[in-house]
C-alpha atoms as a PDB file:
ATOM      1  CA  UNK A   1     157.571 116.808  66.324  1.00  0.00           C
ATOM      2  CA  UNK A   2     157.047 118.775  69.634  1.00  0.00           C
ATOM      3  CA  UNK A   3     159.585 117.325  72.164  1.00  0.00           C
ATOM      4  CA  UNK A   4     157.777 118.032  75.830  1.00  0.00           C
ATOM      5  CA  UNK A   5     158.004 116.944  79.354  1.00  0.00           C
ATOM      6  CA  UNK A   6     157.647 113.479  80.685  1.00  0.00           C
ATOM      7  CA  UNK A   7     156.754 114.667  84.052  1.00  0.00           C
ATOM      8  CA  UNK A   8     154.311 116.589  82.587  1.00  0.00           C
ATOM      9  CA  UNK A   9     152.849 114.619  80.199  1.00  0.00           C
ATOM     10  CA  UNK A  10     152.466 111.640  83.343  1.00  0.00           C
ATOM     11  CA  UNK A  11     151.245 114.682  85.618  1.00  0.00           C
ATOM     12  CA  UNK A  12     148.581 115.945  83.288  1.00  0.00           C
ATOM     13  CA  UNK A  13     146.627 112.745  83.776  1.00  0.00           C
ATOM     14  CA  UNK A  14     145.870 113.089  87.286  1.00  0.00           C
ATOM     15  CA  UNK A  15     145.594 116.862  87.157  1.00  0.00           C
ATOM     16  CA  UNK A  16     143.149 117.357  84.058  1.00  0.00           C
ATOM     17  CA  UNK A  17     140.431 115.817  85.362  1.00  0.00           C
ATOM     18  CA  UNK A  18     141.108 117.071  89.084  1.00  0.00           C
ATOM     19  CA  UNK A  19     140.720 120.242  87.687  1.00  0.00           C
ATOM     20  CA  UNK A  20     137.696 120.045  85.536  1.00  0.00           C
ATOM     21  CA  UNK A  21     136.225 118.441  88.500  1.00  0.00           C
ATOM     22  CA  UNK A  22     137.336 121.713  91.004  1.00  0.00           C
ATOM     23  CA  UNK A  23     135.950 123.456  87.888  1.00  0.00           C
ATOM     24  CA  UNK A  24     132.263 122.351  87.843  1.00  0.00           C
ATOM     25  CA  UNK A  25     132.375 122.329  91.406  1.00  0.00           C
ATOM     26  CA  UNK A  26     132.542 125.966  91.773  1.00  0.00           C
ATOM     27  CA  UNK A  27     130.037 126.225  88.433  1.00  0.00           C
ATOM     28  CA  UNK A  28     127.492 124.160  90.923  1.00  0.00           C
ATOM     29  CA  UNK A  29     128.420 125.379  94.435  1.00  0.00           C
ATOM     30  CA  UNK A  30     127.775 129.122  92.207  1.00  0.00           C
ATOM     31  CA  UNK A  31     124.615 129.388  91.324  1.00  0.00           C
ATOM     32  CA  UNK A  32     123.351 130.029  94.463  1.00  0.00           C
ATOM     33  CA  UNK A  33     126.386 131.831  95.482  1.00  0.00           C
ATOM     34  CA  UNK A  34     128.211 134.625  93.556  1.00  0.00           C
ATOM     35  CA  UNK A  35     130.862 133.573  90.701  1.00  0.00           C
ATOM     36  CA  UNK A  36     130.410 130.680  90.119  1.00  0.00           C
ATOM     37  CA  UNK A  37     130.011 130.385  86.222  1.00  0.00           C
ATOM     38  CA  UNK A  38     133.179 132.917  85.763  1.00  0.00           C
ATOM     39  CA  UNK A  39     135.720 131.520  88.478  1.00  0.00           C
ATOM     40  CA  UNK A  40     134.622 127.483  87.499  1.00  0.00           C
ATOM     41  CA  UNK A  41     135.431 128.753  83.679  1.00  0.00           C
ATOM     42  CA  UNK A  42     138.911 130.108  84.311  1.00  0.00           C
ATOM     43  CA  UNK A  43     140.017 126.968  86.182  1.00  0.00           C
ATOM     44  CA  UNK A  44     138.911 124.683  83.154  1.00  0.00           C
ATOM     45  CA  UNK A  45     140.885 127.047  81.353  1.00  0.00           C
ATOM     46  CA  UNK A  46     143.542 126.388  83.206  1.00  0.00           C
ATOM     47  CA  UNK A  47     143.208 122.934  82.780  1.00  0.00           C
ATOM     48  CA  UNK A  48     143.096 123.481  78.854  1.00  0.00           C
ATOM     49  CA  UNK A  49     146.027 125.244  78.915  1.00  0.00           C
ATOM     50  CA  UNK A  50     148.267 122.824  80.906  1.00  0.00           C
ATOM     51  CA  UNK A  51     147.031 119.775  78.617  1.00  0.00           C
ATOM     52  CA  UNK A  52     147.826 122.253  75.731  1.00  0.00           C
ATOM     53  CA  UNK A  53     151.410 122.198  76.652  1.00  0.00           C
ATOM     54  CA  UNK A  54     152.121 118.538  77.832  1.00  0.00           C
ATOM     55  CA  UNK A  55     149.789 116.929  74.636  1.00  0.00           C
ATOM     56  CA  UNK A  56     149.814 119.739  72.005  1.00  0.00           C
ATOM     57  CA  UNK A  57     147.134 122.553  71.090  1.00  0.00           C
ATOM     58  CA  UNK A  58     145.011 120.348  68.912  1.00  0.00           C
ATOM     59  CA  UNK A  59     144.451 117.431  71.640  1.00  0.00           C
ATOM     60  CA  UNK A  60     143.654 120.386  74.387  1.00  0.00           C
ATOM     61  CA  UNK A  61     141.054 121.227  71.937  1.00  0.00           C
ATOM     62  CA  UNK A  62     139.680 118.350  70.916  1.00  0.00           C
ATOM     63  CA  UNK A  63     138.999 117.284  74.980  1.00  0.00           C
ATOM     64  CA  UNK A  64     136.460 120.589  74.720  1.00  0.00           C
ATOM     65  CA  UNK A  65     132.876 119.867  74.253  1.00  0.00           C
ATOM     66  CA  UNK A  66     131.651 120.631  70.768  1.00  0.00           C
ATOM     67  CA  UNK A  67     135.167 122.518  70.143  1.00  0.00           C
ATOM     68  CA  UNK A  68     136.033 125.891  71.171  1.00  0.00           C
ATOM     69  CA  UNK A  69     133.798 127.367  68.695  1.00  0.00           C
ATOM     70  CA  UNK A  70     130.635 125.499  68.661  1.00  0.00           C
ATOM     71  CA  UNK A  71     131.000 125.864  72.408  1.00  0.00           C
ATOM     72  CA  UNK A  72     131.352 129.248  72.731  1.00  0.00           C
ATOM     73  CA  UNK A  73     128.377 130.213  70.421  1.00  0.00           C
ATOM     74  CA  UNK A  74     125.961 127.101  72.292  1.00  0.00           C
ATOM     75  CA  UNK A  75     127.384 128.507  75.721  1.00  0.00           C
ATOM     76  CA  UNK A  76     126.315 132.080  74.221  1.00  0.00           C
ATOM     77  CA  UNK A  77     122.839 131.238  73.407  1.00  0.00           C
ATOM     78  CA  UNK A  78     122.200 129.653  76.962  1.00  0.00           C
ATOM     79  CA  UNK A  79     122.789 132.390  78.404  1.00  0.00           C
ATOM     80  CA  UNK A  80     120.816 134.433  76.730  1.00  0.00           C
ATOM     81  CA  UNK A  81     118.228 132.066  76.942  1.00  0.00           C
ATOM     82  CA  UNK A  82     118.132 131.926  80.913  1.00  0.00           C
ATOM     83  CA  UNK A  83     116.657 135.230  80.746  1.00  0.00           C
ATOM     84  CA  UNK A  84     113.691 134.186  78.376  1.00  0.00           C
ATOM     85  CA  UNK A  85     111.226 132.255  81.093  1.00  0.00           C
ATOM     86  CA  UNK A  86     110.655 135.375  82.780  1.00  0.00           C
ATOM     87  CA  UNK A  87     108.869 137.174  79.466  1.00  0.00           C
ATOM     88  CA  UNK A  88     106.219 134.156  79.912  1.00  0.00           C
ATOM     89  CA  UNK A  89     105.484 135.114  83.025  1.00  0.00           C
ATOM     90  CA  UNK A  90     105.345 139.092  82.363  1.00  0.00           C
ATOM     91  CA  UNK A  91     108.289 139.841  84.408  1.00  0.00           C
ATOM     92  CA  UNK A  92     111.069 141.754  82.886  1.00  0.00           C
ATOM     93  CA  UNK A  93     114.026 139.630  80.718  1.00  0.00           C
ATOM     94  CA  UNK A  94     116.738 138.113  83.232  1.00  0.00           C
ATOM     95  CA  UNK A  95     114.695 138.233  86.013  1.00  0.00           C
ATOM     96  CA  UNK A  96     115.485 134.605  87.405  1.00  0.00           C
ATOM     97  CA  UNK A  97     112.843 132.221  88.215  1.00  0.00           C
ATOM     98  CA  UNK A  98     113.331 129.216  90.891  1.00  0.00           C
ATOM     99  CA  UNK A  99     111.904 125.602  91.350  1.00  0.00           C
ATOM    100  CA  UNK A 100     112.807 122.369  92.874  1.00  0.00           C
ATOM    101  CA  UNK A 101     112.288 118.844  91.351  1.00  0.00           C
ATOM    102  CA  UNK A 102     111.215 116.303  94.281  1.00  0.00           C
ATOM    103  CA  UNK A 103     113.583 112.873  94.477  1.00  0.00           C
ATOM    104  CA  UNK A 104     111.471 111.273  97.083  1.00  0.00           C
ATOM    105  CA  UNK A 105     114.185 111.224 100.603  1.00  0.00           C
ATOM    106  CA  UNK A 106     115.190 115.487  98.907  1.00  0.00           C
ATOM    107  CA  UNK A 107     114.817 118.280  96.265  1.00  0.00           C
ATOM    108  CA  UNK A 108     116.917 119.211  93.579  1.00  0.00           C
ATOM    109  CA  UNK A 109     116.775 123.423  93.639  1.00  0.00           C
ATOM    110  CA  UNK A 110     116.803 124.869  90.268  1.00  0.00           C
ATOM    111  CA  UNK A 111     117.089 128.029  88.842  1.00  0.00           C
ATOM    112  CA  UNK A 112     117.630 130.205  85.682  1.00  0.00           C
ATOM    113  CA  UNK A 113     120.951 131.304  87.628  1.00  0.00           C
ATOM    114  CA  UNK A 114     122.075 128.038  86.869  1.00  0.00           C
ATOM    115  CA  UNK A 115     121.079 128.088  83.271  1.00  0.00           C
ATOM    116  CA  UNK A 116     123.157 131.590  83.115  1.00  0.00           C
ATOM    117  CA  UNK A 117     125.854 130.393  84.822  1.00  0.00           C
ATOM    118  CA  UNK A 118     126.519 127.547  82.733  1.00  0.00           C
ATOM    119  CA  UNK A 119     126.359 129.323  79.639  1.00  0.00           C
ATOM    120  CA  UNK A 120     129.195 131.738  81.345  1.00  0.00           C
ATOM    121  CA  UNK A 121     131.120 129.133  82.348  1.00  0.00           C
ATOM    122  CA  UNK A 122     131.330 127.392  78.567  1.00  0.00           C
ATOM    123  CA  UNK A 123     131.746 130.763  77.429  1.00  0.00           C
ATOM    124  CA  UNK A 124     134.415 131.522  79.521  1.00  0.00           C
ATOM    125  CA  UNK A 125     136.407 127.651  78.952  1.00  0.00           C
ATOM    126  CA  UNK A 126     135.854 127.994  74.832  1.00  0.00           C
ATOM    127  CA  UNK A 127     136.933 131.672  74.479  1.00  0.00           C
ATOM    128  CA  UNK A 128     139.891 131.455  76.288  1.00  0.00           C
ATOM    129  CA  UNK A 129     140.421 127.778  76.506  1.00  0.00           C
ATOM    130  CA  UNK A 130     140.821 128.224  72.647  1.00  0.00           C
ATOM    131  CA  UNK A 131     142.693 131.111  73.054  1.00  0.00           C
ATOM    132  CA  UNK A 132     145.838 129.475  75.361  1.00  0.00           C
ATOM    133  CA  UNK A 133     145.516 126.377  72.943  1.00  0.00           C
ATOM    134  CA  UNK A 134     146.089 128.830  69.733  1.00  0.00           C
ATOM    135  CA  UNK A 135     149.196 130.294  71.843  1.00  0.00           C
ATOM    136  CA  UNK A 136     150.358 127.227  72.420  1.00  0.00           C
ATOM    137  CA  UNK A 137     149.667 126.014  68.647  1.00  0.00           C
ATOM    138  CA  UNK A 138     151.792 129.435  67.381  1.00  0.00           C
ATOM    139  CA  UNK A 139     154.752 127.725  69.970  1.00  0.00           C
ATOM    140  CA  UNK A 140     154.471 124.632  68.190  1.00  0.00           C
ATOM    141  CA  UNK A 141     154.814 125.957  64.570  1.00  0.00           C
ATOM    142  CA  UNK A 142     157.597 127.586  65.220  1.00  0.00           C
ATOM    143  CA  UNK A 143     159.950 124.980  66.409  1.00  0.00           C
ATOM    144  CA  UNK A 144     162.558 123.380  64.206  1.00  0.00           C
END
């Protein structure tokens, strides 16, 4: 067994979910500003990586939606899929479309770009999420 950090292991509690919440803040505050799916990706991989080495490569990946796989190829397919609204309305694939849904005292504004940058964002956590997690697994397997 894996001796690791206590510190670490008591810090990772706090910071995990700090960080997936920074992380799907800049997915959100992105699609109407540049980045956001990429840069909110790379700070839940982050996250992944630092619960990878306080808890061990197979609980980082188990705390990913679906898996790294599963995620990656769903996250993959909504993107692509973003672009598809546009052909029923004869413009050209990935041209965005926008709308708002109505709540009464405001509107919700949504878009396609959101629908993209979601799928770049799971893209983004599963590939390389999975990736540090597999380092970190290697690490593991070869300690005495």
């Amino acid at each position: 067994m894996t001796q690791r950090a206590v510190i670490l292991d008591v810090a990772v509690r706090i910071l995990y979910p700090l960080m997936l919440a920074a992380a799907f803040w800049l997915l959100l505050r992105g699609h109407n500003e540049p980045g956001g799916g990429f840069i909110g990706g790379m700070v839940a991989v982050a996250a992944t990586a630092m619960l990878a080495v306080a808890r061990g490569a197979d609980f980082a990946q188990s705390r990913m939606p679906l898996g790294p796989l599963r995620l990656a190829y769903a996250s993959l397919l909504l993107s692509f899929a973003s672009g598809l609204p546009a052909l029923g309305h004869n413009l050209p694939y990935m041209t965005h479309l926008w709308g708002s849904i109505p709540l009464g005292f405001t509107e919700f504004k949504v878009s396609t770009v959101m629908l993209f940058d979601l799928g770049v964002f799971g893209t983004v956590w599963a590939a390389l999420g999975g990736l540090c997690a597999q380092v970190v697994a290697i690490d593991e397997e070869a300690e005495p």
